[in-house]
C-alpha atoms as a PDB file:
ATOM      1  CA  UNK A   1      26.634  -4.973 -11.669  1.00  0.00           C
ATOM      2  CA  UNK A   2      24.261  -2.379 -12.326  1.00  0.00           C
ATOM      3  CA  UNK A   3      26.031  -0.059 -10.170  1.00  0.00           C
ATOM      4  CA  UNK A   4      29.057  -0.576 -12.218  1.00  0.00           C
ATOM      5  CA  UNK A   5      27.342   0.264 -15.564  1.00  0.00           C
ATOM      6  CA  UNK A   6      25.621   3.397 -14.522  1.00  0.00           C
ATOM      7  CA  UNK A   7      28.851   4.609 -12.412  1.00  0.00           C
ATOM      8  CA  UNK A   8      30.164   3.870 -16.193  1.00  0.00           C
ATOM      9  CA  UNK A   9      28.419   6.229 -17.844  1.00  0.00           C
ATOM     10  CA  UNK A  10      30.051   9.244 -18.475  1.00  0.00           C
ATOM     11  CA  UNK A  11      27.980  12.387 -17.112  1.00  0.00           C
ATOM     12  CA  UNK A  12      28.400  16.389 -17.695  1.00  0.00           C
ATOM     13  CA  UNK A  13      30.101  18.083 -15.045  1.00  0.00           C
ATOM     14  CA  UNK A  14      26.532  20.051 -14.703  1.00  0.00           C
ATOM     15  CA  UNK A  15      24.755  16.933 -13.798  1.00  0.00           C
ATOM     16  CA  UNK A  16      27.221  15.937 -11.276  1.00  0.00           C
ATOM     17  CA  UNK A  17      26.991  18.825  -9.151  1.00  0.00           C
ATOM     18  CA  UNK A  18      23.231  19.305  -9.860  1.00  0.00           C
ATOM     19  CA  UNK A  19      22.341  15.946  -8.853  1.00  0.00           C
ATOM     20  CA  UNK A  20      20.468  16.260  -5.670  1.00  0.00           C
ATOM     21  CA  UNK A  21      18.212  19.381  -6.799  1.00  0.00           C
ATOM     22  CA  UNK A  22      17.116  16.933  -9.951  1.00  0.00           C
ATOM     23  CA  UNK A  23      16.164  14.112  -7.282  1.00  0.00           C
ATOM     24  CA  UNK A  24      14.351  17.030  -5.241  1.00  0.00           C
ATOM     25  CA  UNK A  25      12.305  18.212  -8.129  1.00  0.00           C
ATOM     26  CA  UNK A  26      11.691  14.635  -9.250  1.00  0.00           C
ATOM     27  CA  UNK A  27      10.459  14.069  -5.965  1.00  0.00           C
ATOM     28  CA  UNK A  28       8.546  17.150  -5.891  1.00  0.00           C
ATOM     29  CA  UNK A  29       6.668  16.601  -9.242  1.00  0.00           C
ATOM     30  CA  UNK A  30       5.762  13.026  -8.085  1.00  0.00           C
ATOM     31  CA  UNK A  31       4.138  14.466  -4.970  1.00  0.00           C
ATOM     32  CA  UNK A  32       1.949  17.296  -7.133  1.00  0.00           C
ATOM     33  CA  UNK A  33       1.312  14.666  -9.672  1.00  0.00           C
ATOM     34  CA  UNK A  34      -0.210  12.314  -6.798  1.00  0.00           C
ATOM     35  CA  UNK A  35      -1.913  14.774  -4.718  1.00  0.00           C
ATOM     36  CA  UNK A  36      -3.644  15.829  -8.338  1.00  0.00           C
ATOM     37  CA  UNK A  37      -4.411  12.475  -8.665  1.00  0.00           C
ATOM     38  CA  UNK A  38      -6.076  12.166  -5.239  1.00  0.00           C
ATOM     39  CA  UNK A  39      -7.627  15.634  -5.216  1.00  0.00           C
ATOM     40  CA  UNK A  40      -9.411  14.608  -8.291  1.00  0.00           C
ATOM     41  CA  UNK A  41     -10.102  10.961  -7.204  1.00  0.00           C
ATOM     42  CA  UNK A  42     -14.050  10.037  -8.397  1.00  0.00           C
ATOM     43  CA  UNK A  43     -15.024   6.807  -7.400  1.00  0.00           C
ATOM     44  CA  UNK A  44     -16.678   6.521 -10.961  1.00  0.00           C
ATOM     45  CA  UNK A  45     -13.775   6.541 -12.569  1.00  0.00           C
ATOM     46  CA  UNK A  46     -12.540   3.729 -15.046  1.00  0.00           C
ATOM     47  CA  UNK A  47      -8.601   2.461 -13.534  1.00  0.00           C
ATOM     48  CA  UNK A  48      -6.841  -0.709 -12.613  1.00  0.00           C
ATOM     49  CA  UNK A  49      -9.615  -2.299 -10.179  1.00  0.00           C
ATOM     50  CA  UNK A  50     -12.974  -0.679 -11.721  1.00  0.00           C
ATOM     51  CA  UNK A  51     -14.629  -1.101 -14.856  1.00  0.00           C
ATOM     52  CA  UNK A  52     -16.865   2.003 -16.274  1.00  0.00           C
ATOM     53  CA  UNK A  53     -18.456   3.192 -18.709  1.00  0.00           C
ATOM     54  CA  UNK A  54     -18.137   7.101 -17.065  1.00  0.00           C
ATOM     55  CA  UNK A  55     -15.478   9.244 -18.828  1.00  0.00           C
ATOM     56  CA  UNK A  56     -12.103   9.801 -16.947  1.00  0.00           C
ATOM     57  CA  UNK A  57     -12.785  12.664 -14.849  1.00  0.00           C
ATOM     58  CA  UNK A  58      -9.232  12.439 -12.978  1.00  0.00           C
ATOM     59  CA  UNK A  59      -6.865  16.036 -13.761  1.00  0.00           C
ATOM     60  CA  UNK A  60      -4.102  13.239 -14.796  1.00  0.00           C
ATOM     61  CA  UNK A  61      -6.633  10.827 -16.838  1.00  0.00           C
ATOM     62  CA  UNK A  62      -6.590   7.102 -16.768  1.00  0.00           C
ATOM     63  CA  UNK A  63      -3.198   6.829 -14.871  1.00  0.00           C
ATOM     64  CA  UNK A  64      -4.212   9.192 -12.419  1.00  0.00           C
ATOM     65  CA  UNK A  65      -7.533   7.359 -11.762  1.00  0.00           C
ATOM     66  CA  UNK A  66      -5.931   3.707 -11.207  1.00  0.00           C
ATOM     67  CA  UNK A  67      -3.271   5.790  -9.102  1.00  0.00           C
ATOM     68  CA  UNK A  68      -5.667   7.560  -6.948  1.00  0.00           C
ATOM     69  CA  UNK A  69      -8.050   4.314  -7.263  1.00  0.00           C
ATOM     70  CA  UNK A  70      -5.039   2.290  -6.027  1.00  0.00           C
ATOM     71  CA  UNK A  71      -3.699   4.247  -3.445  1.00  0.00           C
ATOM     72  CA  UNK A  72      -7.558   5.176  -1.573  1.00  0.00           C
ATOM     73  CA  UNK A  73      -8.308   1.612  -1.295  1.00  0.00           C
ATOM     74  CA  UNK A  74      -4.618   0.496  -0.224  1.00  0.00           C
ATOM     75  CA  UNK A  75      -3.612   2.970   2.131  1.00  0.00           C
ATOM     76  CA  UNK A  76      -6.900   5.234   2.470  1.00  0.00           C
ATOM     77  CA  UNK A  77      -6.264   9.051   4.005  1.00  0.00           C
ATOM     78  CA  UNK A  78      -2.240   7.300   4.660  1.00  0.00           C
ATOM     79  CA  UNK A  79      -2.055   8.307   0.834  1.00  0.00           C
ATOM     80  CA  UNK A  80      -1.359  11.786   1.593  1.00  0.00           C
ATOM     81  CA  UNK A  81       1.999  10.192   4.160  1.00  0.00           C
ATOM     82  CA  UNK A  82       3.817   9.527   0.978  1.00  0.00           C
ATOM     83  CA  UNK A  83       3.258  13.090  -0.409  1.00  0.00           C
ATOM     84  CA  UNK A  84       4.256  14.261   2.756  1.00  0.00           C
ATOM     85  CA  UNK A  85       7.571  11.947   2.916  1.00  0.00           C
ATOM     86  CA  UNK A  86       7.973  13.021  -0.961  1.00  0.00           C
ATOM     87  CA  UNK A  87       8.617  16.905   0.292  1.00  0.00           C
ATOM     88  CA  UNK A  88       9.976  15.988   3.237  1.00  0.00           C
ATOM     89  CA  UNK A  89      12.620  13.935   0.983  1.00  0.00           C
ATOM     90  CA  UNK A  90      13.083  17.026  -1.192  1.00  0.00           C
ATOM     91  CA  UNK A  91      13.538  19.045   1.910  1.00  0.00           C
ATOM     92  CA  UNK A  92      16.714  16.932   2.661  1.00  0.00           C
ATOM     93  CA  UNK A  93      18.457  16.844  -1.057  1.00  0.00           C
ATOM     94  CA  UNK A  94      17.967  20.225  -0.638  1.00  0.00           C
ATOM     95  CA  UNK A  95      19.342  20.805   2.193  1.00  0.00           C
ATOM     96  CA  UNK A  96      22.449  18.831   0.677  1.00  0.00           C
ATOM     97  CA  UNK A  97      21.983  16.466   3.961  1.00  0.00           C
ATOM     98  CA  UNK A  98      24.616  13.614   3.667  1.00  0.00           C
ATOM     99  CA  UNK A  99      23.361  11.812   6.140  1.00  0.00           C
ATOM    100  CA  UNK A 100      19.848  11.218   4.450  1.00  0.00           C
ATOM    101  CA  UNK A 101      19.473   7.103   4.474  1.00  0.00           C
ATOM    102  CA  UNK A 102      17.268   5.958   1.730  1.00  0.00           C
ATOM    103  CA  UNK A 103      16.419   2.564   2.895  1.00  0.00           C
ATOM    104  CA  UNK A 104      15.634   3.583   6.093  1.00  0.00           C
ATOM    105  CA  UNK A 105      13.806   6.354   4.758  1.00  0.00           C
ATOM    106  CA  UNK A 106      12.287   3.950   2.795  1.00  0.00           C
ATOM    107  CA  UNK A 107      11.569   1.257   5.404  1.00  0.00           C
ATOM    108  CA  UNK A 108      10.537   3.721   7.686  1.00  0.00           C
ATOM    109  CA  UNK A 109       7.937   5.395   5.261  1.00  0.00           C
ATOM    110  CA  UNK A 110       6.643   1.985   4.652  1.00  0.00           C
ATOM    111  CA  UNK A 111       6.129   0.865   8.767  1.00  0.00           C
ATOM    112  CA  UNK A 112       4.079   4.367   9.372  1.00  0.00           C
ATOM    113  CA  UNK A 113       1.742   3.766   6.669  1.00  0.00           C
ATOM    114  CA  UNK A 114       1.236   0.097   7.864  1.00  0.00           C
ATOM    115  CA  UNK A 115       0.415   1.502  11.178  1.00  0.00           C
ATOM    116  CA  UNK A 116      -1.075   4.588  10.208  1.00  0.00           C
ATOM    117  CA  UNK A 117      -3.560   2.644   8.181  1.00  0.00           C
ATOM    118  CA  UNK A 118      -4.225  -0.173  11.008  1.00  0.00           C
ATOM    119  CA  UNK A 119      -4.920   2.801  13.611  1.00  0.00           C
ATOM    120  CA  UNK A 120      -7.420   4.239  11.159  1.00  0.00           C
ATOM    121  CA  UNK A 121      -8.724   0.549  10.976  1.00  0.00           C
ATOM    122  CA  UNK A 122      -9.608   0.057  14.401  1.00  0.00           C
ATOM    123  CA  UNK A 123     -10.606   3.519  14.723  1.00  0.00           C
ATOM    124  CA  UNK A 124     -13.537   3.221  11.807  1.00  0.00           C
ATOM    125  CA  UNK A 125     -14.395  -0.244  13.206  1.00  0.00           C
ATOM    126  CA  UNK A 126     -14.915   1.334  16.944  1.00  0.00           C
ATOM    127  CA  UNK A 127     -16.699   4.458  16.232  1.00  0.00           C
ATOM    128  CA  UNK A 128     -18.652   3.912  12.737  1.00  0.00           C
ATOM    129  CA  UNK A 129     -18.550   7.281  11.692  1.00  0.00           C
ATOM    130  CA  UNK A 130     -19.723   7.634   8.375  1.00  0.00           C
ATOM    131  CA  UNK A 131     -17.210  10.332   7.445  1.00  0.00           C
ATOM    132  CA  UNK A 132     -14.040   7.307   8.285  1.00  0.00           C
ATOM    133  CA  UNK A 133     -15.413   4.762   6.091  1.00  0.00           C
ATOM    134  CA  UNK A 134     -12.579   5.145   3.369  1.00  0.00           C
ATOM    135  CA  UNK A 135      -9.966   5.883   6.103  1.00  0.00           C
ATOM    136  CA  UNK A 136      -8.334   2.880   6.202  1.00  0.00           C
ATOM    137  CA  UNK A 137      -7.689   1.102   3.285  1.00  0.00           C
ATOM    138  CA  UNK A 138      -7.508  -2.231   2.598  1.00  0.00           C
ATOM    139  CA  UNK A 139      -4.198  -2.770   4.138  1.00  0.00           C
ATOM    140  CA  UNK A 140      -5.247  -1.357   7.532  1.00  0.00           C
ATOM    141  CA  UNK A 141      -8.532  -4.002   8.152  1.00  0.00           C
ATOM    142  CA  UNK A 142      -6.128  -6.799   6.556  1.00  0.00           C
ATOM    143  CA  UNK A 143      -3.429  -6.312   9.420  1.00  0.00           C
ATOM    144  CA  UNK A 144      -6.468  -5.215  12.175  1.00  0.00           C
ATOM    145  CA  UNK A 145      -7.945  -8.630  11.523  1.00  0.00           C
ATOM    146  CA  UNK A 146      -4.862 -10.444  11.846  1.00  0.00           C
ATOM    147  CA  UNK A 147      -3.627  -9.254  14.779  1.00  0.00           C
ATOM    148  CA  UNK A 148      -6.238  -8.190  17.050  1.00  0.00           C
ATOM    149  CA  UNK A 149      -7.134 -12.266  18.069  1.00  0.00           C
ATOM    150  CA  UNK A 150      -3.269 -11.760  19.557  1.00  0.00           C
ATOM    151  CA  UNK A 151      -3.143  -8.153  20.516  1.00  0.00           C
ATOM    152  CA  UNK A 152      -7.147  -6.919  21.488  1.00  0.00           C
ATOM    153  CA  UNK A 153      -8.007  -3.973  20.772  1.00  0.00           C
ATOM    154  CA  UNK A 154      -6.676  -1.910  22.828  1.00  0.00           C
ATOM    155  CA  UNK A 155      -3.486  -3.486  22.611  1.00  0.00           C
ATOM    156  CA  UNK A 156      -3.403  -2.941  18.746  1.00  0.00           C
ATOM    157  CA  UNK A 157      -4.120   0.005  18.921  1.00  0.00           C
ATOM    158  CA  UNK A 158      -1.445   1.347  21.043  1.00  0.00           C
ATOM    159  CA  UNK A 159       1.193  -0.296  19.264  1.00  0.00           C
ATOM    160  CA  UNK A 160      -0.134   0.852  15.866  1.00  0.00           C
ATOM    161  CA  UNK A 161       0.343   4.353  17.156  1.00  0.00           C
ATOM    162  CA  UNK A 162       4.077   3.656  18.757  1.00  0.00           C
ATOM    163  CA  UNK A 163       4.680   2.267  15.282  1.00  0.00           C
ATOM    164  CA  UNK A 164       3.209   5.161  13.507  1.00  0.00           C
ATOM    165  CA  UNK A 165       4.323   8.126  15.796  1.00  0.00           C
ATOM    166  CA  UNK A 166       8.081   6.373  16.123  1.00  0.00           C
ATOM    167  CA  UNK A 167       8.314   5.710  12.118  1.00  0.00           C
ATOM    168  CA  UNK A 168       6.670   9.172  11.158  1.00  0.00           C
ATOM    169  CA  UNK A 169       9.482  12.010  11.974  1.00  0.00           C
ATOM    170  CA  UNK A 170      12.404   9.183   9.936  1.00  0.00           C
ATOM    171  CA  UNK A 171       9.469   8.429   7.140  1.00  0.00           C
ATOM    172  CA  UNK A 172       9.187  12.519   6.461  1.00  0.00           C
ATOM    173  CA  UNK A 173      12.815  13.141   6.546  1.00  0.00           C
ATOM    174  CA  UNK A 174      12.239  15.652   9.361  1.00  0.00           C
ATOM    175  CA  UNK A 175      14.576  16.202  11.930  1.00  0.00           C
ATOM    176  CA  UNK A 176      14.219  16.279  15.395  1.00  0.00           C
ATOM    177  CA  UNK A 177      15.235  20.095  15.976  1.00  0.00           C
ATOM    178  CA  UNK A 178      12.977  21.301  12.705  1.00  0.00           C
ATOM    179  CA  UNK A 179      10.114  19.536  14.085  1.00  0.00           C
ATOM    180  CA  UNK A 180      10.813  21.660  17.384  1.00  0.00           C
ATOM    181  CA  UNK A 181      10.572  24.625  15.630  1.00  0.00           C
ATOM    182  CA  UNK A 182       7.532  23.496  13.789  1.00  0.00           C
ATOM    183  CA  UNK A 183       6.216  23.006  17.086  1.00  0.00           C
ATOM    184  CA  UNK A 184       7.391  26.017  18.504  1.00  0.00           C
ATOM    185  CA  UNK A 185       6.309  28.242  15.712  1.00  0.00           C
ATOM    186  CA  UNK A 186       2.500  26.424  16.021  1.00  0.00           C
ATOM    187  CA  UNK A 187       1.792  27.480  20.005  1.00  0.00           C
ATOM    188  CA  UNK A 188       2.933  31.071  18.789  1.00  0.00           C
END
């Protein structure tokens, strides 16, 4: 239905052929605005979860503090994943790559940071280094506690890096031979 209505709107020729470069630099201003957001993350900061009486020292204010507020505590250090995957999205539109699949894109994006966040979990809960205790996030000790009465912790572990390491290169929109050359390019 929706589909229909915006399909029905009529739309400059400009527009139409200009489409995926908007949706890149969409996708590219999202990713500075966040990584502003989390570069300039206080934990004194008024947002969404914390009440202050500190002015808003965030670059992009009050939204930009319950962003970066909301975003350390859900996915901890996993925040900067979906800056990554932002790029990495803007890469492919780019590129004009037709066969760029948002949903799995999507789904894929969401998987790594679910185990990208659980392997930072169990990795602050067996060393307890002081410099990983806002790696995680909150969704990383939820699923750790969950699952490691089924898996141990050795067993969660691996699989939360299979997940994360299998869901990373479709969650950044990278393909396999660019990553190659990334590779490649690195050992030079």
């Amino acid at each position: 239905m929706v589909g229909k209505l915006v399909a029905a709107i009529p739309m400059p020729p400009f527009v139409k052929r200009r489409t995926a470069e908007i949706a890149a630099f969409v996708l590219m201003s999202v990713a500075c605005a966040i990584v502003a957001a989390l570069v300039t993350y206080h934990a004194d900061d008024p947002s969404w979860n914390h009440a202050s009486a500190e002015p808003v020292r965030n670059a992009l204010g009050l939204m930009g503090a319950s962003i970066a507020d909301m975003l350390k505590q859900t996915f901890g250090w996993m925040s900067a994943l979906i800056v990554a995957a932002c790029f990495g999205w803007s890469w492919r539109l780019l590129l004009k790559d037709e066969t760029m699949r948002w949903a799995w894109r999507v789904l894929a994006l969401l998987v790594c940071l679910i185990g990208g966040t659980t392997l930072l979990a169990l990795l602050t809960a067996a060393t307890n280094a002081p410099f990983l205790t806002s790696a995680s996030g909150a969704l990383g000790v939820v699923i750790g506690v969950q699952l490691i009465p089924h898996l141990g912790n050795w067993g969660l572990g691996i699989a939360s890096a299979l997940v994360f390491l299998a869901t990373l290169p479709i969650a950044l929109g990278i393909k396999f031979h660019e990553w190659l050359a990334v590779w490649l390019t690195l050992q030079q």
